[in-house]
PDB file of N, CA and C in Angstrom:
ATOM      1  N   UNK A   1       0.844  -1.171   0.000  1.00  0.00           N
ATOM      2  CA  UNK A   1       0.000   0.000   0.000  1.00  0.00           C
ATOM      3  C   UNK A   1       0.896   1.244   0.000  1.00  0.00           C
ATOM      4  N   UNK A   2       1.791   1.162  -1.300  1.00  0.00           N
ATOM      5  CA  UNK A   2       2.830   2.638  -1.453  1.00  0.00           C
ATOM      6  C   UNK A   2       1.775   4.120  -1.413  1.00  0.00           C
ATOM      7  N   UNK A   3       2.049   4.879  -0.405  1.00  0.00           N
ATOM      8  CA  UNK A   3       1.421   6.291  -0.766  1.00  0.00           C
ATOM      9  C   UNK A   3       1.261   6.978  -1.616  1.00  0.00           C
ATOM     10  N   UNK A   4       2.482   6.880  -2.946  1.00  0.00           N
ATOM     11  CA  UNK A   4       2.109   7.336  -4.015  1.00  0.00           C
ATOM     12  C   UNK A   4       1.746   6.959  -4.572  1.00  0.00           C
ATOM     13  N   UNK A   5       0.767   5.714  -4.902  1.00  0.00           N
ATOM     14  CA  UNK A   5      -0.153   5.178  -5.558  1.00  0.00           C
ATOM     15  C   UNK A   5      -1.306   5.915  -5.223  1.00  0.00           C
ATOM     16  N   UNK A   6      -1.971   6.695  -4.776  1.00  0.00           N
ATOM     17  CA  UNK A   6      -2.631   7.467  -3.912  1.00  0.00           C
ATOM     18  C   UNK A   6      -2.990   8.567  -5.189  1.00  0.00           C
ATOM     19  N   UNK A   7      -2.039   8.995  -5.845  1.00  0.00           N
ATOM     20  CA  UNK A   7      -2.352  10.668  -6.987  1.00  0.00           C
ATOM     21  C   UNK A   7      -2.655   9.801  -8.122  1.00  0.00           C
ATOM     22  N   UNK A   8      -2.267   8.120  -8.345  1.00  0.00           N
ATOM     23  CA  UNK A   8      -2.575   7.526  -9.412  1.00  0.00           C
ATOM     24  C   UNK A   8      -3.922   7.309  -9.344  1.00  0.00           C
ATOM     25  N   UNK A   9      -4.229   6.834  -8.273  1.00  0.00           N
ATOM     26  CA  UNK A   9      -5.937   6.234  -7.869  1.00  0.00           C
ATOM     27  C   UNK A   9      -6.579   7.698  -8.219  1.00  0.00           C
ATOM     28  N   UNK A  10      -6.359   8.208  -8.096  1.00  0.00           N
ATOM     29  CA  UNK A  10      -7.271   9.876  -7.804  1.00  0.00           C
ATOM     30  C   UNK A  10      -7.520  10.087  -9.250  1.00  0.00           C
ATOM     31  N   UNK A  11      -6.080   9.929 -10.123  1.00  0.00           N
ATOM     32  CA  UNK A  11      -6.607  10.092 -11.598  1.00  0.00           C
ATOM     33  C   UNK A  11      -7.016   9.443 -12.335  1.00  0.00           C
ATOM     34  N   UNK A  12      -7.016   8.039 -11.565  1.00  0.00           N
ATOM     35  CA  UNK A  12      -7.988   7.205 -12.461  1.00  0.00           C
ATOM     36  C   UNK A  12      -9.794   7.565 -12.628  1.00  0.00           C
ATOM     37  N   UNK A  13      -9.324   7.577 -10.983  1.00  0.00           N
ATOM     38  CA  UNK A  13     -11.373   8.269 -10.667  1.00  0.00           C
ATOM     39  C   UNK A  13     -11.683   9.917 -11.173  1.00  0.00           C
ATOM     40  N   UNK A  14     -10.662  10.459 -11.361  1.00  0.00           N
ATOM     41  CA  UNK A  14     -11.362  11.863 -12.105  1.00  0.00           C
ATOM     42  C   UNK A  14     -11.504  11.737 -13.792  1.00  0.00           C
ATOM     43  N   UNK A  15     -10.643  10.975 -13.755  1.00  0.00           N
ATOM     44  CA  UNK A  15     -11.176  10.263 -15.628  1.00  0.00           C
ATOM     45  C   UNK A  15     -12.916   9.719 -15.784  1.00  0.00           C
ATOM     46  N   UNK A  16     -12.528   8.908 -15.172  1.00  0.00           N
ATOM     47  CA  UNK A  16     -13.970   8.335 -14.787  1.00  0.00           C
ATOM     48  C   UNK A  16     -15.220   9.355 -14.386  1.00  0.00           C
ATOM     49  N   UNK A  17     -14.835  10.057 -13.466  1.00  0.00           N
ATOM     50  CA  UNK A  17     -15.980  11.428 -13.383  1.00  0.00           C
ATOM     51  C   UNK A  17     -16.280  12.246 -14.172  1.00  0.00           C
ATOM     52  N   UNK A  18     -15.369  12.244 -15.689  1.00  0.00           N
ATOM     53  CA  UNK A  18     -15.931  12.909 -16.755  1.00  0.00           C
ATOM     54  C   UNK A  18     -16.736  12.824 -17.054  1.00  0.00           C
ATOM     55  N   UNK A  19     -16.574  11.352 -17.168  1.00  0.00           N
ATOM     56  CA  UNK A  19     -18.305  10.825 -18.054  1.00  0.00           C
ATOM     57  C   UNK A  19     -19.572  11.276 -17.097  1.00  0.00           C
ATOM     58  N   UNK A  20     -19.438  11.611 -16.000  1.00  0.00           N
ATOM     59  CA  UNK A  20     -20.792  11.669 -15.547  1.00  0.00           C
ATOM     60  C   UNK A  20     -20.983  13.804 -15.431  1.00  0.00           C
ATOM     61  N   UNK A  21     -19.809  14.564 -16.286  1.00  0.00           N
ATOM     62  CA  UNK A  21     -19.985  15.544 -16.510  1.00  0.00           C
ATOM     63  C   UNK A  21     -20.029  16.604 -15.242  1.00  0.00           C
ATOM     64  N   UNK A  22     -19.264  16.021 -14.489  1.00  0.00           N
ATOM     65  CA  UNK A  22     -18.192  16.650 -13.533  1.00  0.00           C
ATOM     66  C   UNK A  22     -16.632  17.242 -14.038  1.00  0.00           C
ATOM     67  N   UNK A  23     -16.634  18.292 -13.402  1.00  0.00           N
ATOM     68  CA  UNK A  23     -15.250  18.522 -13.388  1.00  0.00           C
ATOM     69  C   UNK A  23     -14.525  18.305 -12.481  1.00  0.00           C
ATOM     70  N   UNK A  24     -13.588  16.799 -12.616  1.00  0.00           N
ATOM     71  CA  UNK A  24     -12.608  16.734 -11.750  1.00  0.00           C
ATOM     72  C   UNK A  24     -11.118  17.292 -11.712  1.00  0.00           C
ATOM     73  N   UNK A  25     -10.695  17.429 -10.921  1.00  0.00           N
ATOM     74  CA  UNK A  25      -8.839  18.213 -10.676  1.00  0.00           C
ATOM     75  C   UNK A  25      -8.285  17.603  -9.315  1.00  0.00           C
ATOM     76  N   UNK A  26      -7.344  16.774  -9.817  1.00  0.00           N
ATOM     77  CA  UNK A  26      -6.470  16.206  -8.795  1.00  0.00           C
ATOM     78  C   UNK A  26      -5.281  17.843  -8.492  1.00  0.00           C
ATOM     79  N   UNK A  27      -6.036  17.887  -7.004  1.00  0.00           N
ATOM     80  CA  UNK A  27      -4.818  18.726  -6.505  1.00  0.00           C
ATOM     81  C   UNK A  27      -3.712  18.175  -5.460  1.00  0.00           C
ATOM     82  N   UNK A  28      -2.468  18.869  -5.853  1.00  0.00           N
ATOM     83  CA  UNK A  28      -1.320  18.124  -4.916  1.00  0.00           C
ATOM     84  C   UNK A  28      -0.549  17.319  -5.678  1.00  0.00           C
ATOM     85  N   UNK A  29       0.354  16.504  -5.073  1.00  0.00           N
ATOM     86  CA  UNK A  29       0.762  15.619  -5.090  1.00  0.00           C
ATOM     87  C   UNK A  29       1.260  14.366  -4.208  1.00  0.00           C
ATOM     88  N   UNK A  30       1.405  13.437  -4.856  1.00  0.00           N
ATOM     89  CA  UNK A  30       2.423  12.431  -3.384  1.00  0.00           C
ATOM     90  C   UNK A  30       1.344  12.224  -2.685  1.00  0.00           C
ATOM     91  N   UNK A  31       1.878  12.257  -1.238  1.00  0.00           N
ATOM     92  CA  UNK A  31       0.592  11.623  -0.234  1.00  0.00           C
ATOM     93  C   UNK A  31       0.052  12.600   0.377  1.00  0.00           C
ATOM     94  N   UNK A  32      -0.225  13.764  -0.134  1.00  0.00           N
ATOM     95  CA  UNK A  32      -1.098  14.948  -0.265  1.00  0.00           C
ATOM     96  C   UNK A  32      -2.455  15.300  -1.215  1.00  0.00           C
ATOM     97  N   UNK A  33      -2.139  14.359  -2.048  1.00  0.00           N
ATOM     98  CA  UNK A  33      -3.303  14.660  -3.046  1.00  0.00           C
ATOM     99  C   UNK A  33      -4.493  14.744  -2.842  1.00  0.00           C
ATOM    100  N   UNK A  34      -5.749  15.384  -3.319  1.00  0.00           N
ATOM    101  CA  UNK A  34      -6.938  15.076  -3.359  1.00  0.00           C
ATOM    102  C   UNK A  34      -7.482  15.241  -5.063  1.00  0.00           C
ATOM    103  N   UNK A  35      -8.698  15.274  -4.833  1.00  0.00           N
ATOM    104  CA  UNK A  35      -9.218  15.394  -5.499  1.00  0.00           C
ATOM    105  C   UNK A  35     -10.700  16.203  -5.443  1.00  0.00           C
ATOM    106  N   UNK A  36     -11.005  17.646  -6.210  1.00  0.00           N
ATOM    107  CA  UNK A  36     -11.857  18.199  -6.205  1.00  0.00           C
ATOM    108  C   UNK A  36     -12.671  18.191  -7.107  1.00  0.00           C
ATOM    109  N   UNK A  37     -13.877  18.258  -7.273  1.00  0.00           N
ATOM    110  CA  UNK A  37     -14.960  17.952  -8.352  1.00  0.00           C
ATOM    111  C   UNK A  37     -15.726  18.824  -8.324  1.00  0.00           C
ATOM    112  N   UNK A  38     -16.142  19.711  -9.634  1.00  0.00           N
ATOM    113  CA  UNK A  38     -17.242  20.515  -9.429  1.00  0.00           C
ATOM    114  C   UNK A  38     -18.177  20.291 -10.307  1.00  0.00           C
ATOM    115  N   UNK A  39     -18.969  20.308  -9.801  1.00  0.00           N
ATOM    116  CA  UNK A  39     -20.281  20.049 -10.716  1.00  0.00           C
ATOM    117  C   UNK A  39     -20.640  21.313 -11.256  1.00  0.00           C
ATOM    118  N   UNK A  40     -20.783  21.236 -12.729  1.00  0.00           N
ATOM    119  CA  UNK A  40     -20.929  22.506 -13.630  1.00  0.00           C
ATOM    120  C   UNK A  40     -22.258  23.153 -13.638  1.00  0.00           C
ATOM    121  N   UNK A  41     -23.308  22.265 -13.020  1.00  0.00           N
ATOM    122  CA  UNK A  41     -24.805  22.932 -13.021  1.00  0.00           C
ATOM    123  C   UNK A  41     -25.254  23.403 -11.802  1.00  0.00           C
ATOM    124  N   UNK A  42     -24.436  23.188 -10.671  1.00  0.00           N
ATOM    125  CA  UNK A  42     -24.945  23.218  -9.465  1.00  0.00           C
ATOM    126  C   UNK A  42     -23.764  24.588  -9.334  1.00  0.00           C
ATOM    127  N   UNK A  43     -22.402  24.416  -9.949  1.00  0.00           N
ATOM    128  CA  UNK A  43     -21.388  24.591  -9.282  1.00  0.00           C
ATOM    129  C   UNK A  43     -20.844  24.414  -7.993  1.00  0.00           C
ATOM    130  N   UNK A  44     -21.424  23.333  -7.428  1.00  0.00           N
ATOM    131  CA  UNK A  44     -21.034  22.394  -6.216  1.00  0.00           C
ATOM    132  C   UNK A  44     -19.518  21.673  -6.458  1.00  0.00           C
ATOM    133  N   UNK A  45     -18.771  22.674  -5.326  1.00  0.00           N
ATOM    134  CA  UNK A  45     -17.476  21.722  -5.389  1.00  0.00           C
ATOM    135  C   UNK A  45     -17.292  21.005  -3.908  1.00  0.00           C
ATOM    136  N   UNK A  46     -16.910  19.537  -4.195  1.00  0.00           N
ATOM    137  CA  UNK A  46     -16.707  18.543  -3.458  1.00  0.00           C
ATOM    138  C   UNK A  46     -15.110  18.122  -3.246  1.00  0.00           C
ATOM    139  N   UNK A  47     -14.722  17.262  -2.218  1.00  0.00           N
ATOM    140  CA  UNK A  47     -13.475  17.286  -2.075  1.00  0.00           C
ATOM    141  C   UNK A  47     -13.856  15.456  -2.224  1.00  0.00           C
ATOM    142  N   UNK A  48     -12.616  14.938  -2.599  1.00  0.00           N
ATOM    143  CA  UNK A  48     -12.582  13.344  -1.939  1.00  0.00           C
ATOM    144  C   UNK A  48     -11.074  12.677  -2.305  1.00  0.00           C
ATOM    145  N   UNK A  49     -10.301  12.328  -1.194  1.00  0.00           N
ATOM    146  CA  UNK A  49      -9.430  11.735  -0.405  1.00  0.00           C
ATOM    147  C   UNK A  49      -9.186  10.228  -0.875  1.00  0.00           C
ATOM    148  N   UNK A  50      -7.744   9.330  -0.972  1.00  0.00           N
ATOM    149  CA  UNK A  50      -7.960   8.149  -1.399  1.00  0.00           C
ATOM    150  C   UNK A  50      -7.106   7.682  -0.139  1.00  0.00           C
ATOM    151  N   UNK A  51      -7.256   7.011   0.586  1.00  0.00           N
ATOM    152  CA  UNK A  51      -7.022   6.623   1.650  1.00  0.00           C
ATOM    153  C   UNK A  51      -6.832   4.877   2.017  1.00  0.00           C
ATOM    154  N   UNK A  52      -5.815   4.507   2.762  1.00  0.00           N
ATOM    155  CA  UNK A  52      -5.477   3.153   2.684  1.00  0.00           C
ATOM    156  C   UNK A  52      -6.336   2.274   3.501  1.00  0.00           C
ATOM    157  N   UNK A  53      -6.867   1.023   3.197  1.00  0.00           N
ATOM    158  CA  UNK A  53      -7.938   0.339   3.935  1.00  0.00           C
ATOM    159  C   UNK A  53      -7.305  -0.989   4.010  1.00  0.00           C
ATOM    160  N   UNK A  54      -5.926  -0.589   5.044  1.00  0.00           N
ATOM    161  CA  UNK A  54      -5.189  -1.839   5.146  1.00  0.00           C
ATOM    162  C   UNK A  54      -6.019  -3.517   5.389  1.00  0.00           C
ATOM    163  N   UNK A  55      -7.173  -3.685   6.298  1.00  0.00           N
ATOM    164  CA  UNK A  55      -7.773  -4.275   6.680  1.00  0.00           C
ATOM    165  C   UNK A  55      -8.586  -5.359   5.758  1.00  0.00           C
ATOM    166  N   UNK A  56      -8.654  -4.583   4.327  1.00  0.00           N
ATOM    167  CA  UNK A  56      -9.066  -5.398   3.672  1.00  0.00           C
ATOM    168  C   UNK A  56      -8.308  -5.287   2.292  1.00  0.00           C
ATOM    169  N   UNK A  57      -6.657  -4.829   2.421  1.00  0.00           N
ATOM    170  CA  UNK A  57      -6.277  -4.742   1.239  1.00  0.00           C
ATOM    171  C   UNK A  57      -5.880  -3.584   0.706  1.00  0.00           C
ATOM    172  N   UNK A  58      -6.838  -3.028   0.154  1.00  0.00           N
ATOM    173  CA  UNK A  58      -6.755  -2.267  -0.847  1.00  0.00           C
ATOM    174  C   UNK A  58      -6.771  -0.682  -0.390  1.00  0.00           C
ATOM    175  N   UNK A  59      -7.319   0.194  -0.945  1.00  0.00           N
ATOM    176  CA  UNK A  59      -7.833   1.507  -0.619  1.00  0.00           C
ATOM    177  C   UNK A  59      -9.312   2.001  -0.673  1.00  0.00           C
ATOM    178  N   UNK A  60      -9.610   3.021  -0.079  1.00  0.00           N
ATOM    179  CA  UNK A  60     -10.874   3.516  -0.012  1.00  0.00           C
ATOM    180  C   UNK A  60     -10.986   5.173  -0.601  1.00  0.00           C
ATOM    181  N   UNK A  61     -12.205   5.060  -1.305  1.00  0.00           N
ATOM    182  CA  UNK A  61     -12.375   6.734  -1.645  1.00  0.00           C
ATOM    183  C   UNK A  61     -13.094   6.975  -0.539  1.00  0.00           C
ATOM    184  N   UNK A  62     -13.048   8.452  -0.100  1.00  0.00           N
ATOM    185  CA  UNK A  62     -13.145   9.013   1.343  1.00  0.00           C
ATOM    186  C   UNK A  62     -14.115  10.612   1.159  1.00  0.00           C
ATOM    187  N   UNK A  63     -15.459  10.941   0.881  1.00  0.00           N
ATOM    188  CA  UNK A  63     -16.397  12.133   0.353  1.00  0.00           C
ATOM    189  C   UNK A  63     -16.741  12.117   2.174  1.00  0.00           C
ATOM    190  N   UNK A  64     -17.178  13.642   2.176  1.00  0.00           N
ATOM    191  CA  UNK A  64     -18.291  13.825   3.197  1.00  0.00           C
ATOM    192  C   UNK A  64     -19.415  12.902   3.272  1.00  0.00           C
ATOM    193  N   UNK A  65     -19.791  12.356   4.391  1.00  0.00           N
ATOM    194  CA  UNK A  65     -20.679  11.430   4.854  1.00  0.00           C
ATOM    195  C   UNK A  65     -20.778  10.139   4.112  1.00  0.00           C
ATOM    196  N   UNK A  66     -19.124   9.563   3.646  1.00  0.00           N
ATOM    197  CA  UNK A  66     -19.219   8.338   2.980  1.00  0.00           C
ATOM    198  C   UNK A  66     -18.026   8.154   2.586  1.00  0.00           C
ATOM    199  N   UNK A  67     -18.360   7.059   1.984  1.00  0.00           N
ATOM    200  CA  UNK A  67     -16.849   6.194   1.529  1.00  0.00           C
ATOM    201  C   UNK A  67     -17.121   4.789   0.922  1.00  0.00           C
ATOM    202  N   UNK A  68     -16.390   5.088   0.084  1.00  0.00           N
ATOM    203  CA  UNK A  68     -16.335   2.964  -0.806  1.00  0.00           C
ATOM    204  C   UNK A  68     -15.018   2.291  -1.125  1.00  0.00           C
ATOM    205  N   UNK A  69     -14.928   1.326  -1.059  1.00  0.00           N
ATOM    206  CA  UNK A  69     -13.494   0.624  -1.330  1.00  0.00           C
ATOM    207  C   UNK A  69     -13.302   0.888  -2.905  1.00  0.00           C
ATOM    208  N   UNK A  70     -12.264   1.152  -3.760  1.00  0.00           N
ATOM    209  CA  UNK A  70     -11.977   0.818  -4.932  1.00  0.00           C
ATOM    210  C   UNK A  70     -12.324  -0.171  -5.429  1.00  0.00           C
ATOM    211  N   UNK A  71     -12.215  -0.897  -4.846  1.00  0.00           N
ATOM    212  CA  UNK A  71     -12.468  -2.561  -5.735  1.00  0.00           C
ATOM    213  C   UNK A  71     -13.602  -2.608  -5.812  1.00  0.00           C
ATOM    214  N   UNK A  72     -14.911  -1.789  -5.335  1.00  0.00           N
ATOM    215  CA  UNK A  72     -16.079  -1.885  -5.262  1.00  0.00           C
ATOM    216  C   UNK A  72     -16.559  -1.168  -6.901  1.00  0.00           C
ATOM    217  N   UNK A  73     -17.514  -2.531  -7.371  1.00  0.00           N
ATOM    218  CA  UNK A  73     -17.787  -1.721  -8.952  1.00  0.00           C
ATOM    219  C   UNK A  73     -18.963  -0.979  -8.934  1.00  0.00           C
ATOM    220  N   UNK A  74     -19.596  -0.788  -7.719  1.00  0.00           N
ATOM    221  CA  UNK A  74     -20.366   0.176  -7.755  1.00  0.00           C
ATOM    222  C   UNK A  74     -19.978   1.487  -7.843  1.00  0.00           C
ATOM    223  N   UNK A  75     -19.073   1.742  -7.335  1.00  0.00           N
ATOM    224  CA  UNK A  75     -17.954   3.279  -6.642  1.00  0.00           C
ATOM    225  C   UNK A  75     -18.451   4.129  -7.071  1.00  0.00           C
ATOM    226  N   UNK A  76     -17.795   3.992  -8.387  1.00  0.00           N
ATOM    227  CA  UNK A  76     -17.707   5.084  -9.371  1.00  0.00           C
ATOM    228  C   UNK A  76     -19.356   5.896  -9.597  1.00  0.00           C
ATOM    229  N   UNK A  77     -20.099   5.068  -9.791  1.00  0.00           N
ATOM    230  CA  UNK A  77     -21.390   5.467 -10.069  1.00  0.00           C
ATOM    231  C   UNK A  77     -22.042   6.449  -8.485  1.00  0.00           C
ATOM    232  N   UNK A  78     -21.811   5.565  -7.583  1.00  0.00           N
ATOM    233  CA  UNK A  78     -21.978   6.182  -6.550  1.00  0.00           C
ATOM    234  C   UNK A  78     -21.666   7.061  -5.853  1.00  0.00           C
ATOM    235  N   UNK A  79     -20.251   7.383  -6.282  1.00  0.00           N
ATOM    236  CA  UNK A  79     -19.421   8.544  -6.266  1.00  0.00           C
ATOM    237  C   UNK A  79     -20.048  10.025  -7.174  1.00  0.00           C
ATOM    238  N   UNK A  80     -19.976   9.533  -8.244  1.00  0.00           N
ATOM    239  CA  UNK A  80     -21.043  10.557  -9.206  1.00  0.00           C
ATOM    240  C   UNK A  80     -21.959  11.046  -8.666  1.00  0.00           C
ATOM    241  N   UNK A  81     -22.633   9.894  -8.049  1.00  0.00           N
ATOM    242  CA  UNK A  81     -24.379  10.387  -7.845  1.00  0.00           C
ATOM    243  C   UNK A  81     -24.071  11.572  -6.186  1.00  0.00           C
ATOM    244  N   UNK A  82     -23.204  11.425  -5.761  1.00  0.00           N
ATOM    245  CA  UNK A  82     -23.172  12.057  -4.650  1.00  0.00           C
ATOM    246  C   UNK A  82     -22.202  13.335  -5.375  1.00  0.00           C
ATOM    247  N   UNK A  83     -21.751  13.666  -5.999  1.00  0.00           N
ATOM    248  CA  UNK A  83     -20.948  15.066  -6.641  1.00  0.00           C
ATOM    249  C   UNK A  83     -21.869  15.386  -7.211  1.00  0.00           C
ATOM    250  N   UNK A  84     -23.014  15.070  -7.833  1.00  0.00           N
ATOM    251  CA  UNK A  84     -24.009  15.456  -8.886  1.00  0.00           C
ATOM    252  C   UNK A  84     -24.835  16.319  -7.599  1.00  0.00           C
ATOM    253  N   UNK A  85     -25.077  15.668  -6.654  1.00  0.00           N
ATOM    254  CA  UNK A  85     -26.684  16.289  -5.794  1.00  0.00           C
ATOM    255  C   UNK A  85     -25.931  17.054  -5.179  1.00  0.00           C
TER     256      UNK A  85
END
């Protein structure tokens, strides 16, 4: 669980948040990074964190009032739906 795998995960998921017509921007770097998302209709900007979930492996994305493991193939969608509202 290298920390700088951490700005890679972030840009995988702001790729992915295109499609749902968010604007994502990985800010930072290293084991500082986040990731901010703004939603272009609301102009709601959100923050979300990739964080290590030694316990079961892998990592976790980390939003206000939530969180999902990566490996989870729901994530992404669910991630959206919470930057969208």
């Amino acid at each position: 669980m290298h920390p700088g795998r951490r700005q890679h995960l972030l840009t995988w998921l702001a790729d992915q948040l295109q499609r749902y017509e968010l604007c994502p921007e990985v800010l930072w770097s290293g084991p500082n990074a986040v990731l901010r998302v703004t939603n272009q209709r609301t102009k709601a900007i959100r923050f979300i964190a990739c964080v290590p979930a030694p316990q079961m492996a892998t990592w976790a994305w980390v939003w206000s009032n939530d969180w999902a493991l990566i490996t989870d193939p729901r994530a992404v969608p669910v991630i959206a739906e919470a930057m969208s509202s």
